[in-house]
Protein backbone atom coordinates (compact mmCIF):
# COMPACT_ATOMS: atom_id res chain seq x y z
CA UNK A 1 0.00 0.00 0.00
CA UNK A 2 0.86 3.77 -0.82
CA UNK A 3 2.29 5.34 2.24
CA UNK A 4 -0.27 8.46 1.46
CA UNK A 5 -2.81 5.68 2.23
CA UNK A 6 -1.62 5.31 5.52
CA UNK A 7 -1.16 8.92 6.35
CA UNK A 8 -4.94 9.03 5.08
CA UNK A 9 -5.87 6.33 7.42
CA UNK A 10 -3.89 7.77 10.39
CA UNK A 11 -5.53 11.26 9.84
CA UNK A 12 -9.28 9.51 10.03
CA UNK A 13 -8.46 7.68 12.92
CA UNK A 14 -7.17 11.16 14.83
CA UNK A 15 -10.46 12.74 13.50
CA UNK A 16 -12.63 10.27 14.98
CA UNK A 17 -10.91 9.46 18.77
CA UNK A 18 -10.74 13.81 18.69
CA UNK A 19 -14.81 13.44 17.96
CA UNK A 20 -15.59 11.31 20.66
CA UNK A 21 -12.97 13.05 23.18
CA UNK A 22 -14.93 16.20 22.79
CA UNK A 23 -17.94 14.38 22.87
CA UNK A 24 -17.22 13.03 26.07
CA UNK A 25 -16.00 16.12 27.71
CA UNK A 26 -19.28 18.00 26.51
CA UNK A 27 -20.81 14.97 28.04
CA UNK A 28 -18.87 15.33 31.34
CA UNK A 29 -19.47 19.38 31.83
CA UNK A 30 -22.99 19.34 30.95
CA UNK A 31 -21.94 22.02 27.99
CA UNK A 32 -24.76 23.71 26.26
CA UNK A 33 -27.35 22.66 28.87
CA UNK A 34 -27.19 25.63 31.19
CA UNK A 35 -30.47 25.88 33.89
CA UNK A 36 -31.80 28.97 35.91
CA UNK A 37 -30.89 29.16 39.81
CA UNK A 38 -34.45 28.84 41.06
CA UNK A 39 -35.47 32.21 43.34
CA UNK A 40 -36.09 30.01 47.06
CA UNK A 41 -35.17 32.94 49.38
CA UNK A 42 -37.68 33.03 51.94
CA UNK A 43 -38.49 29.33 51.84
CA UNK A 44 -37.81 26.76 54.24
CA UNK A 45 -34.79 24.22 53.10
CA UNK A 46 -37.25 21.28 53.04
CA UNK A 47 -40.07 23.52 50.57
CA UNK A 48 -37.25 24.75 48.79
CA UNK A 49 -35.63 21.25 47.55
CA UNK A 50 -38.25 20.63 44.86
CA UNK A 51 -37.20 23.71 43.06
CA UNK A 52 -33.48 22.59 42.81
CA UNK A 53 -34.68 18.71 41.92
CA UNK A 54 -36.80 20.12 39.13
CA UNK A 55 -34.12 22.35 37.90
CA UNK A 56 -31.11 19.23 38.22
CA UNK A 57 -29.83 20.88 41.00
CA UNK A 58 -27.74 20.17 44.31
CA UNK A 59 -27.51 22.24 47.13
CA UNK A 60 -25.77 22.30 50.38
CA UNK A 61 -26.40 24.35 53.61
CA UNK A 62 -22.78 25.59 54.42
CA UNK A 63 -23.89 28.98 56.69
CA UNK A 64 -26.70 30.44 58.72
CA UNK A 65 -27.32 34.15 59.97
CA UNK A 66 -29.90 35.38 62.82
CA UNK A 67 -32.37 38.29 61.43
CA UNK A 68 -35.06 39.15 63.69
CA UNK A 69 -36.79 40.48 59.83
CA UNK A 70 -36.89 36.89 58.73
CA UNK A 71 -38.58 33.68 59.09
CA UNK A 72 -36.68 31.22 61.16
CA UNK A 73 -34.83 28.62 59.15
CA UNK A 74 -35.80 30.61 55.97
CA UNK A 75 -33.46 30.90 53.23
CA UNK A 76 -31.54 34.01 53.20
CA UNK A 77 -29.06 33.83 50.05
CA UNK A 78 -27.62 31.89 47.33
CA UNK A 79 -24.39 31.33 45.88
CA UNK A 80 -25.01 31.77 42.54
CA UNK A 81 -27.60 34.50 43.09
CA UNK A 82 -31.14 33.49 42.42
CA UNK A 83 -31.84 33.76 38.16
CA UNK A 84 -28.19 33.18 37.75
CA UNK A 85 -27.50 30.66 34.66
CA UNK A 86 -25.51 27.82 35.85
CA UNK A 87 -24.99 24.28 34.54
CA UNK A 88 -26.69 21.49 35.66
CA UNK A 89 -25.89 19.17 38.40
CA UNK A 90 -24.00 22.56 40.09
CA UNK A 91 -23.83 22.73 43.55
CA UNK A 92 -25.97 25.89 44.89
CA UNK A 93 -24.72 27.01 48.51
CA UNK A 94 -27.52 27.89 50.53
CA UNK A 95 -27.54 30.56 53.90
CA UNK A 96 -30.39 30.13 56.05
CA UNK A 97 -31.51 32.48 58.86
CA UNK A 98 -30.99 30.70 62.31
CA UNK A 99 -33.44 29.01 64.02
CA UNK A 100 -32.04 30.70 67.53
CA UNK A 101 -30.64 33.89 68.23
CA UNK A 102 -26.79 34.36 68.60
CA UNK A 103 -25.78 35.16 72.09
CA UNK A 104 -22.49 36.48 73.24
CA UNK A 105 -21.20 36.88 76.65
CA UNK A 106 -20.98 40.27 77.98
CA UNK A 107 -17.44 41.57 78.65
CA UNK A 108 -16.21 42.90 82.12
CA UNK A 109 -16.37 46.48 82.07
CA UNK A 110 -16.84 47.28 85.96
CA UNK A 111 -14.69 50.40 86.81
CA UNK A 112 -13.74 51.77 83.51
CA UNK A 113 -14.74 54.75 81.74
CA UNK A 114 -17.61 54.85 79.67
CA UNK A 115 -15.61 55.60 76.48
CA UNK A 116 -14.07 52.43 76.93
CA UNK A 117 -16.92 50.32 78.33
CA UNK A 118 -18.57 51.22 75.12
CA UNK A 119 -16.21 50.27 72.79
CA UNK A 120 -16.32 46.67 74.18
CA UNK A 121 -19.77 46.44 73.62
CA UNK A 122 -19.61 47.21 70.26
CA UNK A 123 -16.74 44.97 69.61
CA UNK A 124 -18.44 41.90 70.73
CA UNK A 125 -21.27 42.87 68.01
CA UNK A 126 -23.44 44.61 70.38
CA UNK A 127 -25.30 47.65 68.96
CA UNK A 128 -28.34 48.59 71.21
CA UNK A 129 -26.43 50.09 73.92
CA UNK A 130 -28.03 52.72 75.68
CA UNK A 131 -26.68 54.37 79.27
CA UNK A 132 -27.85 56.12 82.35
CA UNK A 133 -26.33 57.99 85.61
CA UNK A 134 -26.45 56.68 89.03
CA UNK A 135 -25.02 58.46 92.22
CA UNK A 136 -20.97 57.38 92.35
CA UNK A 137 -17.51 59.21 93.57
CA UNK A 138 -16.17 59.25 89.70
CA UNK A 139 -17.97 60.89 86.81
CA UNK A 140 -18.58 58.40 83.89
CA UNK A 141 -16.86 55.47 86.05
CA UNK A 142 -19.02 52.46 84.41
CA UNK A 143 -20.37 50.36 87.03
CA UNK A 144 -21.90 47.93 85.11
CA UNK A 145 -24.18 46.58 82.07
CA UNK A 146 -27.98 46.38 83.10
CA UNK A 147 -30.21 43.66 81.24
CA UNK A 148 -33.53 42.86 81.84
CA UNK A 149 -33.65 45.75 84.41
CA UNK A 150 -31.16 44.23 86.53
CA UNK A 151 -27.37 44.41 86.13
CA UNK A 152 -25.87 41.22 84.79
CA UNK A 153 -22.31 39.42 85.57
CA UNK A 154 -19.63 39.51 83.42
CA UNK A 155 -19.72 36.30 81.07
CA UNK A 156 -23.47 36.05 80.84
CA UNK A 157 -24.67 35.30 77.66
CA UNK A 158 -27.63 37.49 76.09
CA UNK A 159 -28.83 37.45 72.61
CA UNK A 160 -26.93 40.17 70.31
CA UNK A 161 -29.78 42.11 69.28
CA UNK A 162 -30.53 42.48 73.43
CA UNK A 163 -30.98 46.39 74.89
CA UNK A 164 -28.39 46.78 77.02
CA UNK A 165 -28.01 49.79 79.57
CA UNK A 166 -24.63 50.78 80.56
CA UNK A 167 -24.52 52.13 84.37
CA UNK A 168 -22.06 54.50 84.85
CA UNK A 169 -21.39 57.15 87.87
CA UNK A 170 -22.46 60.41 87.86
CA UNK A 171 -19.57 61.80 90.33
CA UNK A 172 -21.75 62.85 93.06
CA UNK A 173 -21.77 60.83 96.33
CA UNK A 174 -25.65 61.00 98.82
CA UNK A 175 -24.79 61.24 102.53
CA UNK A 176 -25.36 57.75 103.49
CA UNK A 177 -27.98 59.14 105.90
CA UNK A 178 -28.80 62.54 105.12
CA UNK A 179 -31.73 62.34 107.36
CA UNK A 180 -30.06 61.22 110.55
CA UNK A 181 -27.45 64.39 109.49
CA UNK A 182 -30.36 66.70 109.14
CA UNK A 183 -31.60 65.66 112.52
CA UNK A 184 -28.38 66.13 114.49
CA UNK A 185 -27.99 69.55 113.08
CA UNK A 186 -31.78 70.32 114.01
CA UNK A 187 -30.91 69.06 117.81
CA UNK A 188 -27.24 71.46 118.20
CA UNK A 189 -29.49 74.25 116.89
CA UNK A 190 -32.27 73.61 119.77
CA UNK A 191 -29.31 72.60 121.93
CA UNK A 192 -27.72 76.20 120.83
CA UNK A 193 -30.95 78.06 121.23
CA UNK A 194 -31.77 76.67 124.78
CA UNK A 195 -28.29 77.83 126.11
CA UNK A 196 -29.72 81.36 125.96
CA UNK A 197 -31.93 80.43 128.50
């Protein structure tokens, strides 16, 4: 045989295996069949899975945020975004809102200034923080974090979104017993007058 017969034969043979290589690969990455992220926000994980069966999709739970604005165990996000074109078979991540509210444990801020109590509220994620002024020796001396209307220990844990209410010292000290006081003075005066006598 010709060797340009060979060559020929060679060439055909390359043509084909290169066919059914791409072929397969199409095969393998699902190219040119491209579905819609189904829009589930707002649905619980168990309503929601239809939608991603339907549409030949997985999903997986991988985070979960507390919002007071939504549904327990709702679906917040998607990665892809909702609408987005993805193949199919793709793996959607899903963020759900938490069935419990986060809690974190309040800091010790006893006998610091308010400047800095503050601050270490609002580290820990805290963000309702309100304050008020009790009779102290120091001016803006915190004394403690109220909760509840009572003040709580350092370490307790309370829900992030709680109202919390900073004590702090308003620098002015009450006479232990200012009415005993005003008594004692009342007698030396009578005591004073009487000596007149």
């Amino acid at each position: 045989m010709p060797i340009y017969v060979h060559l020929l034969v060679i060439g055909m043979l390359l043509c084909i295996i290169i066919y059914i290589v791409l072929k397969s690969i199409d095969s393998y990455t699902n190219h040119n069949q491209a579905v819609y992220v189904p829009d589930v926000r707002g649905l619980q994980i168990e309503d929601a899975a239809p939608f991603f069966e339907q549409n030949m999709l997985l999903y997986a739970v991988v985070d979960s945020i507390f919002s007071k604005d939504v549904t327990p165990g709702a679906i917040v996000e998607l990665r892809p975004e909702a609408n987005a074109k993805v193949k199919k078979n793709r793996v959607v991540d899903v963020i759900v809102n938490a069935k419990t509210e986060e809690t974190i444990s309040v800091p010790d801020v006893a006998d610091i200034s308010f400047r800095q109590a503050y601050a270490l509220l609002r580290a820990r994620g805290f963000t309702d923080i309100e304050y008020k002024y009790v009779a102290g020796e120091y001016r803006d001396l915190t004394v403690g974090v109220e909760y509840g209307g009572r003040i709580i220990g350092t370490g307790v844990r309370v829900p992030l979104t709680a109202k919390l209410i900073l004590v702090i010292s308003d620098g002015y000290v009450i006479p232990q017993d200012s009415d005993a006081i005003m008594k004692e003075e009342q007698i030396q005066i009578i005591e004073g007058d009487e000596s007149w006598f």
